[in-house]
N, C-alpha and C. Protein backbone atom coordinates (compact mmCIF):
# COMPACT_ATOMS: atom_id res chain seq x y z
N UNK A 1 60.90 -92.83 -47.93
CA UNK A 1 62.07 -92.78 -48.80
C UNK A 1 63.08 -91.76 -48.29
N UNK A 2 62.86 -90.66 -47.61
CA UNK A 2 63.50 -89.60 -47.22
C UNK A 2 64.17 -90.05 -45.90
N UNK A 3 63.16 -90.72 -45.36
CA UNK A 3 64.20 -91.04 -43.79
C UNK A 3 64.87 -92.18 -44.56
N UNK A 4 65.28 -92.97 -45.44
CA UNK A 4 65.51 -93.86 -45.45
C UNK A 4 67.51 -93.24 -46.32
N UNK A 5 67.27 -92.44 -46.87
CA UNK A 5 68.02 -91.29 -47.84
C UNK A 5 68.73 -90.47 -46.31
N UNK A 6 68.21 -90.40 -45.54
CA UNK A 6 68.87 -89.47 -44.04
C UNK A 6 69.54 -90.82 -43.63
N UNK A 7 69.28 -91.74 -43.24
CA UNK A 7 70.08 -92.89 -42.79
C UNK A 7 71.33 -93.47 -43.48
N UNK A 8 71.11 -93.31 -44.62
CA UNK A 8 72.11 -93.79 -45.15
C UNK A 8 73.00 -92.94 -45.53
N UNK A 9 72.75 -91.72 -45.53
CA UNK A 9 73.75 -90.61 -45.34
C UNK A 9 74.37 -90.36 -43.89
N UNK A 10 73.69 -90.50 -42.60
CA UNK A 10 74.21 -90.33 -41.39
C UNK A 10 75.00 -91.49 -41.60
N UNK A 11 74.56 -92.92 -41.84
CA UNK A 11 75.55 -93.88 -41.76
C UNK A 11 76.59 -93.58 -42.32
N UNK A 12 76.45 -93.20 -43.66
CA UNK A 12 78.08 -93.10 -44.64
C UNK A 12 78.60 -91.99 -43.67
N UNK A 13 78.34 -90.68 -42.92
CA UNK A 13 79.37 -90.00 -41.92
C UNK A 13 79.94 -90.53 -41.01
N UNK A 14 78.68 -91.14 -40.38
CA UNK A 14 79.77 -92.74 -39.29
C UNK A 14 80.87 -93.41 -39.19
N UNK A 15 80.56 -93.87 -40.76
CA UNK A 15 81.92 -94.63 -41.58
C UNK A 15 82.90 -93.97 -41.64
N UNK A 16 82.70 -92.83 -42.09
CA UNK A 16 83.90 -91.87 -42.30
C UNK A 16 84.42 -91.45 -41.19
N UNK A 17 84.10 -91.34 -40.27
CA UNK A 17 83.98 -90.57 -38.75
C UNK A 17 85.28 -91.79 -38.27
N UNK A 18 84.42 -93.40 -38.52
CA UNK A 18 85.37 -94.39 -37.87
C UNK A 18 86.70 -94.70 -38.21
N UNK A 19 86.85 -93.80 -39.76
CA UNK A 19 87.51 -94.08 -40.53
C UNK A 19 88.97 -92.35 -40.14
N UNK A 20 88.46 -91.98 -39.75
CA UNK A 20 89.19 -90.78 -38.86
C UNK A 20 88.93 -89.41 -39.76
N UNK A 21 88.03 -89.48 -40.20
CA UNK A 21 87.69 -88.15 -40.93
C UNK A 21 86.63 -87.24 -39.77
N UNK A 22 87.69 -86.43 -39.42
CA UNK A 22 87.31 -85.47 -38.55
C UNK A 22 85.86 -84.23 -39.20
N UNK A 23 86.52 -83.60 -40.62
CA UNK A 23 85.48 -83.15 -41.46
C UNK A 23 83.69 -83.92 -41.08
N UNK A 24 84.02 -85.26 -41.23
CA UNK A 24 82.80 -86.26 -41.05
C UNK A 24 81.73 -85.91 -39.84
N UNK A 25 83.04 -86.12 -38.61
CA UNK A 25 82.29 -85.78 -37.32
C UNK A 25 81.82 -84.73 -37.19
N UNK A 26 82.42 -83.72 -37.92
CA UNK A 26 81.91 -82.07 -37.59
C UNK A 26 80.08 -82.16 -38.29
N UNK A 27 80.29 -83.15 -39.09
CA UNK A 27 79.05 -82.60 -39.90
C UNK A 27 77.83 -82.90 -38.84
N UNK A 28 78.65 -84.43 -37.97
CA UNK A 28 77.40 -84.80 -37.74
C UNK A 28 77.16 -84.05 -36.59
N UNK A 29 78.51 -83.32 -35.79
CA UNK A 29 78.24 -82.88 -34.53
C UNK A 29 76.87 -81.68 -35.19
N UNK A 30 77.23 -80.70 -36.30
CA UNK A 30 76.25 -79.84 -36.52
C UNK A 30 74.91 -80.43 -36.42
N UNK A 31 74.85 -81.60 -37.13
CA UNK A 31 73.44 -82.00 -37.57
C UNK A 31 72.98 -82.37 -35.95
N UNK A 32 73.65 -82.54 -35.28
CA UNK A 32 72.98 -83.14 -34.10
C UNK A 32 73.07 -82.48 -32.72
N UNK A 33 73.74 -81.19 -33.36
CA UNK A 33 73.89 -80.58 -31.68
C UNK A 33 72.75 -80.19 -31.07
N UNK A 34 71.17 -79.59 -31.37
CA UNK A 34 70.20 -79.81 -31.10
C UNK A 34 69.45 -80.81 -30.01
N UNK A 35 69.87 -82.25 -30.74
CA UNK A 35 69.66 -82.94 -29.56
C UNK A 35 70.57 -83.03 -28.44
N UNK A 36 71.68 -82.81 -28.77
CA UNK A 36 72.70 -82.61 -27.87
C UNK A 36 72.35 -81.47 -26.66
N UNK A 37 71.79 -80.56 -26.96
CA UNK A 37 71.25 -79.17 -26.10
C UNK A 37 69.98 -79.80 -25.66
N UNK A 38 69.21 -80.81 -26.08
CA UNK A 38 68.34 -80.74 -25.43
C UNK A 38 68.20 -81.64 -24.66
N UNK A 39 69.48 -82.50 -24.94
CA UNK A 39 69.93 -83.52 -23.41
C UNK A 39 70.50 -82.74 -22.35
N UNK A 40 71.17 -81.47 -22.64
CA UNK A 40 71.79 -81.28 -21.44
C UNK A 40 70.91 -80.44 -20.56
N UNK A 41 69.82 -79.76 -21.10
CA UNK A 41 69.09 -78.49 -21.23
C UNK A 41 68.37 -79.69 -19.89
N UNK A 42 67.54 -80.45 -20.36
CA UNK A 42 66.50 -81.81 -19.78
C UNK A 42 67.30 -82.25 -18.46
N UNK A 43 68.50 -82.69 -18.75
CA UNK A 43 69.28 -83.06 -17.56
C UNK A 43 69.61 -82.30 -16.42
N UNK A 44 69.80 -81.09 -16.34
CA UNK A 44 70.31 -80.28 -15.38
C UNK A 44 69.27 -79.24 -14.46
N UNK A 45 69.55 -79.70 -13.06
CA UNK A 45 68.44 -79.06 -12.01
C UNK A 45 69.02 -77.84 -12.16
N UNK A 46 68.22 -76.70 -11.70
CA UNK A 46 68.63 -75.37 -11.56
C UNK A 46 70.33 -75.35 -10.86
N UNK A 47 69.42 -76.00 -9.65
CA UNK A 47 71.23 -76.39 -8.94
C UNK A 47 72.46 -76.37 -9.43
N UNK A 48 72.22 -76.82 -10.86
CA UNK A 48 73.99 -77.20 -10.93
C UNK A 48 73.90 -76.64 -12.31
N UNK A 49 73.29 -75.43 -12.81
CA UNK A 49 73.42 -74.78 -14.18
C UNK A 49 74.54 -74.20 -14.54
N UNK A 50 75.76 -74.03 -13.21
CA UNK A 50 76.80 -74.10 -13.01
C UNK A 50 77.79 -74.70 -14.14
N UNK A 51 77.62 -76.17 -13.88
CA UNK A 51 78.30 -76.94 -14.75
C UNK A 51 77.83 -77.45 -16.30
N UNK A 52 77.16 -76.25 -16.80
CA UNK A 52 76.75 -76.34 -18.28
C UNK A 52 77.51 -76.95 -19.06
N UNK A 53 78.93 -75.69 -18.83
CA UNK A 53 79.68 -76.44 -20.09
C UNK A 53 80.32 -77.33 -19.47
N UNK A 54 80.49 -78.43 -18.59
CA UNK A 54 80.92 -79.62 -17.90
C UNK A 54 80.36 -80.67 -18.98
N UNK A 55 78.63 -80.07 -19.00
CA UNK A 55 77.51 -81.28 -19.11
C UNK A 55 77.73 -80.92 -21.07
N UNK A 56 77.83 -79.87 -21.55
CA UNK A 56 78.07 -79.77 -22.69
C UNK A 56 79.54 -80.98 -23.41
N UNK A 57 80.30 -80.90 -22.33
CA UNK A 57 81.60 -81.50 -22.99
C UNK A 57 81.23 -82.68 -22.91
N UNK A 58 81.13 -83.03 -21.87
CA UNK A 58 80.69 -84.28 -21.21
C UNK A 58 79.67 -85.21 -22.75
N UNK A 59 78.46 -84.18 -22.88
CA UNK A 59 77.51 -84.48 -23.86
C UNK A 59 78.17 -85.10 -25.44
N UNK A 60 79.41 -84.05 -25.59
CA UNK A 60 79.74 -84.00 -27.06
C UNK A 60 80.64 -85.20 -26.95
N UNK A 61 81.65 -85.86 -26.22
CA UNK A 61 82.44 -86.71 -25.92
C UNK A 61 81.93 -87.74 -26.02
N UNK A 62 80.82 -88.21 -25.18
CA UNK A 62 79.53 -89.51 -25.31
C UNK A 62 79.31 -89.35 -26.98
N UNK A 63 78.84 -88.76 -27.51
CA UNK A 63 78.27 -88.46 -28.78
C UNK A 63 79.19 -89.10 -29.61
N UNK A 64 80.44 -88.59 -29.86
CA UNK A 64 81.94 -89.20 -30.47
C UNK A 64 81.61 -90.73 -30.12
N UNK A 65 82.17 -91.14 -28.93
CA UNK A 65 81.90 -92.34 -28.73
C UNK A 65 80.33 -93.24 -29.09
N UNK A 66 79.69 -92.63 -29.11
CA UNK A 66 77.96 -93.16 -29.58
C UNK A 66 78.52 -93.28 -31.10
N UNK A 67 79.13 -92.93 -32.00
CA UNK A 67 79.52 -93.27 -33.32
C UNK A 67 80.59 -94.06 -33.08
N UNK A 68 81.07 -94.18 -32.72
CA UNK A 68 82.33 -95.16 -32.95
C UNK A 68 81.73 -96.48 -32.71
N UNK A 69 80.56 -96.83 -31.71
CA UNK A 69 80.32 -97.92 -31.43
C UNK A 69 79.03 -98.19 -31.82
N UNK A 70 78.42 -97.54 -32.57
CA UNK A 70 77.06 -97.34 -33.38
C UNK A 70 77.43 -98.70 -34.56
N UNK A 71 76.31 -99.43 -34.50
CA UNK A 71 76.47 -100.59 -35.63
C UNK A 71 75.61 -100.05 -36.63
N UNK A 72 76.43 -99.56 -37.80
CA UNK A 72 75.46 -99.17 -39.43
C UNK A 72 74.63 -100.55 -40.08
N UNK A 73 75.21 -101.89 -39.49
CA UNK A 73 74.20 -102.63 -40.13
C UNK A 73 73.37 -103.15 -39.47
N UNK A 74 73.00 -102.78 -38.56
CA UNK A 74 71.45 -103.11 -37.95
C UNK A 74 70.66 -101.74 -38.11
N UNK A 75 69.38 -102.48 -38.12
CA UNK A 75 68.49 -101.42 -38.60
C UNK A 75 67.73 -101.25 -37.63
N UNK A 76 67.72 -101.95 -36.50
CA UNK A 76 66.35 -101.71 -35.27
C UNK A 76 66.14 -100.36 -34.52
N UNK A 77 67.76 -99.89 -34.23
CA UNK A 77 67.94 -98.45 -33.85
C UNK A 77 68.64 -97.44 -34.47
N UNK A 78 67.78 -96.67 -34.59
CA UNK A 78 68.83 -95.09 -35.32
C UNK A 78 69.37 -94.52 -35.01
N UNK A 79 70.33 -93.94 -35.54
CA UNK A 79 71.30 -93.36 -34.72
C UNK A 79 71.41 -92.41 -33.81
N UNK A 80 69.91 -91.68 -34.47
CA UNK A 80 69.51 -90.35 -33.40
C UNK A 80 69.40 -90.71 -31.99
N UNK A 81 68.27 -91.96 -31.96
CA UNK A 81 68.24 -92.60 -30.77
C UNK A 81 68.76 -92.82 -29.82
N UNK A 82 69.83 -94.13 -30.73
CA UNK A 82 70.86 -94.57 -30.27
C UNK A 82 71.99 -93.03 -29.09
N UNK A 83 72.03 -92.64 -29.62
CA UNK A 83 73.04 -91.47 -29.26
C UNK A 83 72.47 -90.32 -28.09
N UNK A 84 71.22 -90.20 -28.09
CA UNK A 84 70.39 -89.56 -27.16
C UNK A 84 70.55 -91.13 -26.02
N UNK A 85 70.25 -91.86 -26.40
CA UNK A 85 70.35 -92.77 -24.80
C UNK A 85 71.36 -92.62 -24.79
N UNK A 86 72.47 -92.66 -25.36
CA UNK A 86 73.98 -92.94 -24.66
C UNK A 86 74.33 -91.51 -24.22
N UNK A 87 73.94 -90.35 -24.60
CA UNK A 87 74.33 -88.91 -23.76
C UNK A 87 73.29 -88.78 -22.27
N UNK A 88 72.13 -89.25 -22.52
CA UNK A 88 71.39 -89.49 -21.71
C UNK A 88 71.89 -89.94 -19.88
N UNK A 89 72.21 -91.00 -20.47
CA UNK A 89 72.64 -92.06 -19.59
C UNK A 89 73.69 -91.27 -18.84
N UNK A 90 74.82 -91.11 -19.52
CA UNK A 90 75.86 -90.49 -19.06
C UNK A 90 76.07 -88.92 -18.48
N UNK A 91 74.66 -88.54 -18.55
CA UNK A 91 74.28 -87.29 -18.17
C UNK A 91 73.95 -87.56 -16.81
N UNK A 92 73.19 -88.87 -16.83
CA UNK A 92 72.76 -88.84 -15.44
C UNK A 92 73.57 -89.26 -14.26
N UNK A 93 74.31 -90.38 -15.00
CA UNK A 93 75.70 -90.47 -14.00
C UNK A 93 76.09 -89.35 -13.73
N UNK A 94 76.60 -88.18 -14.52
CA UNK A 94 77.52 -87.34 -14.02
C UNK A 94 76.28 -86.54 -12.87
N UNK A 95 75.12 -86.39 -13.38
CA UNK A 95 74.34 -85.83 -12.16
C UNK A 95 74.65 -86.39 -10.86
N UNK A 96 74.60 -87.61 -10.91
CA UNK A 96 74.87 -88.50 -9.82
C UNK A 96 75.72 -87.77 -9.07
N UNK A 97 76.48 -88.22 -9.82
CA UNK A 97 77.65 -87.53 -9.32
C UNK A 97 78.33 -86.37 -8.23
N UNK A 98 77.66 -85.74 -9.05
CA UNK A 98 77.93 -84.25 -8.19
C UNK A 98 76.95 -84.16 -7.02
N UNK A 99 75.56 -84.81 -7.36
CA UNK A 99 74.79 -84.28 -6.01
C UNK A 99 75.42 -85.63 -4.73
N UNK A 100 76.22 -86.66 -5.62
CA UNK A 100 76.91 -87.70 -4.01
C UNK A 100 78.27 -86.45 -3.64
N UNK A 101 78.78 -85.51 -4.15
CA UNK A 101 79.74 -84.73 -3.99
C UNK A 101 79.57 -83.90 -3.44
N UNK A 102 78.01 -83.58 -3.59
CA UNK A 102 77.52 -82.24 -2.81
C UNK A 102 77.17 -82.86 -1.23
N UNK A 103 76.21 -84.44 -1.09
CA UNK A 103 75.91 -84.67 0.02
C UNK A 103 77.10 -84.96 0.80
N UNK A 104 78.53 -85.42 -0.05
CA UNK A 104 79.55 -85.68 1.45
C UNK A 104 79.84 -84.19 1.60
N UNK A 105 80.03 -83.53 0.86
CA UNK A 105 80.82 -82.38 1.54
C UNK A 105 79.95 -81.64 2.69
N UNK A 106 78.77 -81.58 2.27
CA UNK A 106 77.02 -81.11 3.12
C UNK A 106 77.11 -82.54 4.87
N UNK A 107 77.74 -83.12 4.48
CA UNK A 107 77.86 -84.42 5.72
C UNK A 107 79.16 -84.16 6.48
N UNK A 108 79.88 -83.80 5.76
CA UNK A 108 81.58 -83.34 6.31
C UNK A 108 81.46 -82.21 7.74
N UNK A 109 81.00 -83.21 8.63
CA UNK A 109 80.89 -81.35 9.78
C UNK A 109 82.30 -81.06 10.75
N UNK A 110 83.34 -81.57 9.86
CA UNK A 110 84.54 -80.59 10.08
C UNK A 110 84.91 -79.75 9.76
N UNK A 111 84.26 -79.62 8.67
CA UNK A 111 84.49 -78.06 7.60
C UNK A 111 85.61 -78.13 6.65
N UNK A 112 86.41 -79.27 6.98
CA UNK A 112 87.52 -79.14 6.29
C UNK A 112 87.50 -79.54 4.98
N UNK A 113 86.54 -80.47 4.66
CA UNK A 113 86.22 -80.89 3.00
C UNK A 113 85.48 -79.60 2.47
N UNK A 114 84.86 -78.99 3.21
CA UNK A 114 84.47 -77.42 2.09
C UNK A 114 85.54 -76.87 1.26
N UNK A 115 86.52 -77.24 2.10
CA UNK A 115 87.60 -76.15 1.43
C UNK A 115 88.84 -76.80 0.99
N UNK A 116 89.03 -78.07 0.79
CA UNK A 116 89.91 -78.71 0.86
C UNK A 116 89.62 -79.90 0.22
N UNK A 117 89.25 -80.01 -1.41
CA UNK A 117 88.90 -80.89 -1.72
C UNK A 117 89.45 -81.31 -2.75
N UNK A 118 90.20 -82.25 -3.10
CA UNK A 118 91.66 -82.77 -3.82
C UNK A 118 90.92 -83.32 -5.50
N UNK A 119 89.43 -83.37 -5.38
CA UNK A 119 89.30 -84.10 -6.47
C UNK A 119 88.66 -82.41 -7.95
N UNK A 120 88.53 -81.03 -6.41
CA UNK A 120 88.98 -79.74 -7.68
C UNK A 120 90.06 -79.47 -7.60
N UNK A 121 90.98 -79.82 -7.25
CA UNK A 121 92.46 -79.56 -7.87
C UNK A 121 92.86 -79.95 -9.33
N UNK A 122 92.87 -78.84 -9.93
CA UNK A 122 93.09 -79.11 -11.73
C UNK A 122 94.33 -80.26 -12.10
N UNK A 123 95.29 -80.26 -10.86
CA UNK A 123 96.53 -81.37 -11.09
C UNK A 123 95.70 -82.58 -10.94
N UNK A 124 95.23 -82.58 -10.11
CA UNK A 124 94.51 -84.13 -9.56
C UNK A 124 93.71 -84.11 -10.80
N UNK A 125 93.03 -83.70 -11.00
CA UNK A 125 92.10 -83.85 -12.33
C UNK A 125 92.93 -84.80 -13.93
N UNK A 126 94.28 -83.48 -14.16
CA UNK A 126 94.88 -84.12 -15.26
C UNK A 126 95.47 -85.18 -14.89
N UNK A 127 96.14 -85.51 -13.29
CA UNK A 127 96.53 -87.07 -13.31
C UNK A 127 95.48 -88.07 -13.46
N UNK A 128 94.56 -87.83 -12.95
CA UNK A 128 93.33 -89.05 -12.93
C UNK A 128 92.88 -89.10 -14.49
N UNK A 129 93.29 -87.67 -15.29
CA UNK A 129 92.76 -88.15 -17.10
C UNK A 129 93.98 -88.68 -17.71
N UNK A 130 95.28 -88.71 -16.90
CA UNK A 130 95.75 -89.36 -17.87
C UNK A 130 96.01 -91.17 -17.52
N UNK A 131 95.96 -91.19 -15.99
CA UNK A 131 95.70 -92.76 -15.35
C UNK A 131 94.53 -93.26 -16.37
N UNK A 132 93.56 -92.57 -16.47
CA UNK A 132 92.77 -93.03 -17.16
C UNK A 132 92.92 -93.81 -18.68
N UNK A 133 93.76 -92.82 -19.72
CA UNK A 133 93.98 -93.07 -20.86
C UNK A 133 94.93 -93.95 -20.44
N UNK A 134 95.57 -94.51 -19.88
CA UNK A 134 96.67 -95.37 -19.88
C UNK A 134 96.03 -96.31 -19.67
N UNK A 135 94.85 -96.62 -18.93
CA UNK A 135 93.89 -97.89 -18.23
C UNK A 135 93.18 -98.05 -19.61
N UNK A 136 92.34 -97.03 -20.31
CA UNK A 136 91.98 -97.24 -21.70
C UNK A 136 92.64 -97.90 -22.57
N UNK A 137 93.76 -97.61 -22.75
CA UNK A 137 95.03 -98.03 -24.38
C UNK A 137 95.19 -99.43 -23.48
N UNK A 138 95.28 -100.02 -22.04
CA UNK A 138 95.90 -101.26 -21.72
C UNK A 138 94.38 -102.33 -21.95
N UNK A 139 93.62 -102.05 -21.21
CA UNK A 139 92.02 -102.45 -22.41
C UNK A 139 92.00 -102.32 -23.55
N UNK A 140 92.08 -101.82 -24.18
CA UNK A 140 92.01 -101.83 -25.78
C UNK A 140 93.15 -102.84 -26.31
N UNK A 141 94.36 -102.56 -25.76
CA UNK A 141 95.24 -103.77 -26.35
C UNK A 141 94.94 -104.91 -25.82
N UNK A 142 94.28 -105.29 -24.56
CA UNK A 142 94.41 -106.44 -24.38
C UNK A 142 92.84 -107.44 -24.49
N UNK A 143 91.91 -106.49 -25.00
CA UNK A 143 90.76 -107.71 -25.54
C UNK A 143 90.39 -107.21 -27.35
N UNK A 144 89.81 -108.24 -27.28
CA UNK A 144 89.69 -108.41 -29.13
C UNK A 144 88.77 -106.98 -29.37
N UNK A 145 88.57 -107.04 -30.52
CA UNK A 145 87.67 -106.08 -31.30
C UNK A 145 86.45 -105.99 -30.77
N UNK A 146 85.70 -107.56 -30.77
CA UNK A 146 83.89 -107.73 -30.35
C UNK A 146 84.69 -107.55 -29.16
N UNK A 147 85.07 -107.90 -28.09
CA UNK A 147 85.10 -107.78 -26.57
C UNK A 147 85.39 -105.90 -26.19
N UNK A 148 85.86 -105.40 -26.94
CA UNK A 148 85.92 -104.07 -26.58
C UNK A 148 85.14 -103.38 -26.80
N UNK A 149 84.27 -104.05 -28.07
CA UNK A 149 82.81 -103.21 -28.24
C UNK A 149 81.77 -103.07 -27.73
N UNK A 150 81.78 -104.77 -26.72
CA UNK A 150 80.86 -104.97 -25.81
C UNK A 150 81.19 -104.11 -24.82
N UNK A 151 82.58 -104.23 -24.04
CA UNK A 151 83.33 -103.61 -23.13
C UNK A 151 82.44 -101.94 -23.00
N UNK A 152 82.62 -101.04 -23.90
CA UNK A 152 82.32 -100.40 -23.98
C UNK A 152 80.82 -99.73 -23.86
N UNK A 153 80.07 -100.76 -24.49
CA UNK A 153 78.75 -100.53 -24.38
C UNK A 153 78.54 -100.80 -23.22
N UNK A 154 79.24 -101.83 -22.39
CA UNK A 154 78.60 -102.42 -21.09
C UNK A 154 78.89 -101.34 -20.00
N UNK A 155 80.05 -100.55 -20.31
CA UNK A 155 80.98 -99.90 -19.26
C UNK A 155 79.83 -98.52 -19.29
N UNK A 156 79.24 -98.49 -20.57
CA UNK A 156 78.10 -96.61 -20.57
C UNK A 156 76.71 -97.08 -20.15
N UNK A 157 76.72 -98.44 -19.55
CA UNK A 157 75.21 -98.71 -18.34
C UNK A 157 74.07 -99.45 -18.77
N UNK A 158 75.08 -100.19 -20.30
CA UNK A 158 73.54 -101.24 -20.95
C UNK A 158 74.18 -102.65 -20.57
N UNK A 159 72.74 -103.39 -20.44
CA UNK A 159 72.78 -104.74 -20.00
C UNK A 159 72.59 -105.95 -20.82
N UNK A 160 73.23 -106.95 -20.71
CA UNK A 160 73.62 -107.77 -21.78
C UNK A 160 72.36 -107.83 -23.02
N UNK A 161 71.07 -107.96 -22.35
CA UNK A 161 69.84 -108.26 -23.48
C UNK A 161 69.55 -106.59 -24.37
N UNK A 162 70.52 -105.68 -24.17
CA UNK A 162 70.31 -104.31 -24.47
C UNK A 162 71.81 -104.63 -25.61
N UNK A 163 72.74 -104.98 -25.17
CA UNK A 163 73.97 -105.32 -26.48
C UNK A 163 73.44 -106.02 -27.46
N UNK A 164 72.89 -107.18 -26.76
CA UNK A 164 72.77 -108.20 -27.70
C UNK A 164 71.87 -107.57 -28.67
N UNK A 165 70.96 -106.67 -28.41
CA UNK A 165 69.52 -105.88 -29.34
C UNK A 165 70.93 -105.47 -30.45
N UNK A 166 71.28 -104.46 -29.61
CA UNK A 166 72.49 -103.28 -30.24
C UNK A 166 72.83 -104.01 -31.17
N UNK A 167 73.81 -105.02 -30.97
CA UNK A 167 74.47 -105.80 -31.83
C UNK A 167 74.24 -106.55 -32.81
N UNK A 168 72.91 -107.06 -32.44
CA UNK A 168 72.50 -108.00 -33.35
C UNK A 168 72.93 -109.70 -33.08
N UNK A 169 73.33 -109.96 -32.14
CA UNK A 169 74.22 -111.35 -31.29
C UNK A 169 73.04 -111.46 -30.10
N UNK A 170 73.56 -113.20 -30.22
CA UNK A 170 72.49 -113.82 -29.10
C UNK A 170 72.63 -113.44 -28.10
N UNK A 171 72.20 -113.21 -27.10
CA UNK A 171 72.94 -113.29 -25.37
C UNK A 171 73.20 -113.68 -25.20
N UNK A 172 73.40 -115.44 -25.45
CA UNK A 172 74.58 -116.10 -24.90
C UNK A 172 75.90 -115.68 -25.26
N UNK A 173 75.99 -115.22 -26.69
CA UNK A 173 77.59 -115.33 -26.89
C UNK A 173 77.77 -113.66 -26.21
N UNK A 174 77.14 -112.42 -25.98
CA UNK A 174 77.09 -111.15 -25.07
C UNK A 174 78.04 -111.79 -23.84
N UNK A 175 76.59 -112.49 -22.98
CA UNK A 175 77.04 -112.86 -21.86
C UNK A 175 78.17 -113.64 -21.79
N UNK A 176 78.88 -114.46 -22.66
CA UNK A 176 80.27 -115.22 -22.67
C UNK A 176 81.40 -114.22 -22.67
N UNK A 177 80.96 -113.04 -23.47
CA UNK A 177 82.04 -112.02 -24.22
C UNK A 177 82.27 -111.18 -22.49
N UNK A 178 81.44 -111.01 -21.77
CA UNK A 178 81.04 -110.22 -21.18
C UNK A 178 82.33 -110.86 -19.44
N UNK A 179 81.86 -112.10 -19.73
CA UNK A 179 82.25 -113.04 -18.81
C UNK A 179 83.93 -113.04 -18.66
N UNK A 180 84.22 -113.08 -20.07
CA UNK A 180 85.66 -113.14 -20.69
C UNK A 180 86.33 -111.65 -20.39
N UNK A 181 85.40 -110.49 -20.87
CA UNK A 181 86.22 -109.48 -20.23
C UNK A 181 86.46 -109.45 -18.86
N UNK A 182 85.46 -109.55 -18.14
CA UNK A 182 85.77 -109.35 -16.28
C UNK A 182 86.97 -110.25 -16.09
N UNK A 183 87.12 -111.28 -16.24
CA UNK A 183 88.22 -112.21 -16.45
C UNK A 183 89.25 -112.02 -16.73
N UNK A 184 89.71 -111.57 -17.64
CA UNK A 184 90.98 -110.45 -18.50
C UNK A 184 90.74 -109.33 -17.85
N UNK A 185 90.14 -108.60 -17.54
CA UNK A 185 90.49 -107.55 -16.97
C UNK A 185 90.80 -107.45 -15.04
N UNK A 186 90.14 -108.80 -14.67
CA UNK A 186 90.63 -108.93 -12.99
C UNK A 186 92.21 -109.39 -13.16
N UNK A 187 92.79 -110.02 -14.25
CA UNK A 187 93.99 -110.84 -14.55
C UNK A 187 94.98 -109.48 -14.48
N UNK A 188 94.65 -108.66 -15.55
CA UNK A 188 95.13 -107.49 -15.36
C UNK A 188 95.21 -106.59 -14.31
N UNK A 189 94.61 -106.39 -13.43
CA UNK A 189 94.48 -105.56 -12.18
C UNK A 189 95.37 -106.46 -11.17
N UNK A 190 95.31 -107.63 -11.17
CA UNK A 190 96.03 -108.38 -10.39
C UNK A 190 97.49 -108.25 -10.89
N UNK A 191 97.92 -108.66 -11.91
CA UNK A 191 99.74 -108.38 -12.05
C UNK A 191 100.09 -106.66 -12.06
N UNK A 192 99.04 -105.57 -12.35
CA UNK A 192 99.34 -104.56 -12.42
C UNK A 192 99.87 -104.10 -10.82
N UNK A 193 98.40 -104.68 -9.92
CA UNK A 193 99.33 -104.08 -8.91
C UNK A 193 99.21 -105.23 -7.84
């Protein structure tokens, strides 16, 4: 009865959360920063303890997004869950990440990428976040509601029989939705440039 009384209270913050009540998100960020620390805590080799608060932001950002696209009416996964795989996941990409960043520069035997590397330049950084949000808002306007939700789930590393769970939808109509975005979105890349 009690987990059942926690669910339906995390859900009603969800709602509110989707609904733009910032108050909402705070509650849940409290209730959940725990697991949040103990994704990033789990994720990170000594190596790169460096980029804590990288993997912290990184963590809390996924999290935001793990509610926005969290379905309150299915019951198969909880939200705790739900939200630990999706920081998870995206933890490990960004690991990825850095150690393919560490092996070119470690491969670079000109020396000149040690010191000369355009993607820590804080300008390069804010142009590539805001190319970004502009590539975001032109996706978002240009597929439906279900196609952006899939979009989304598909784009943080789950595979169609993993939406379709999420969602509660067959795989066929996933895989159609799925089909339809690459489609609309090659259409787009093509007149863009």
């Amino acid at each position: 009865m009690i987990d059942c009384e926690k669910n339906r209270d995390t859900n009603e913050l969800i709602s509110r959360v989707k609904d733009g009540d910032n108050s909402a998100f705070e509650l849940l960020l409290e209730k959940y920063t725990p697991l949040i620390e103990a994704s990033v805590v789990k994720c990170l080799d000594e190596e790169y303890v460096i980029h804590i608060e990288d993997f912290r932001q990184e963590a809390t950002v996924v999290f935001y997004n793990s509610i926005l696209t969290y379905d309150t009416e299915q019951h198969e996964v909880d939200f705790g869950l739900y939200a630990k795989i999706c920081i998870s996941n995206a933890l490990i990409s960004q690991m990825r990440v850095l150690k393919k960043r560490k092996s070119e520069r470690l491969s670079d035997t000109s020396g000149e990428g040690l010191f000369n590397n355009d993607s820590e330049d804080p300008s390069m950084r804010i142009l590539e976040q805001e190319s970004l949000k502009s590539l975001y808002s032109v996706i978002r306007i240009n597929l439906s509601e279900f196609e952006y939700h899939i979009w989304q789930l598909y784009v943080s590393g789950r595979t169609a029989k993993q939406i379709c769970v999420l969602l509660g939808k067959d795989e066929k109509s996933v895989t159609n939705a799925i089909y339809r975005i690459r489609r609309k979105l090659r259409a787009l890349l093509h007149e863009t440039f």
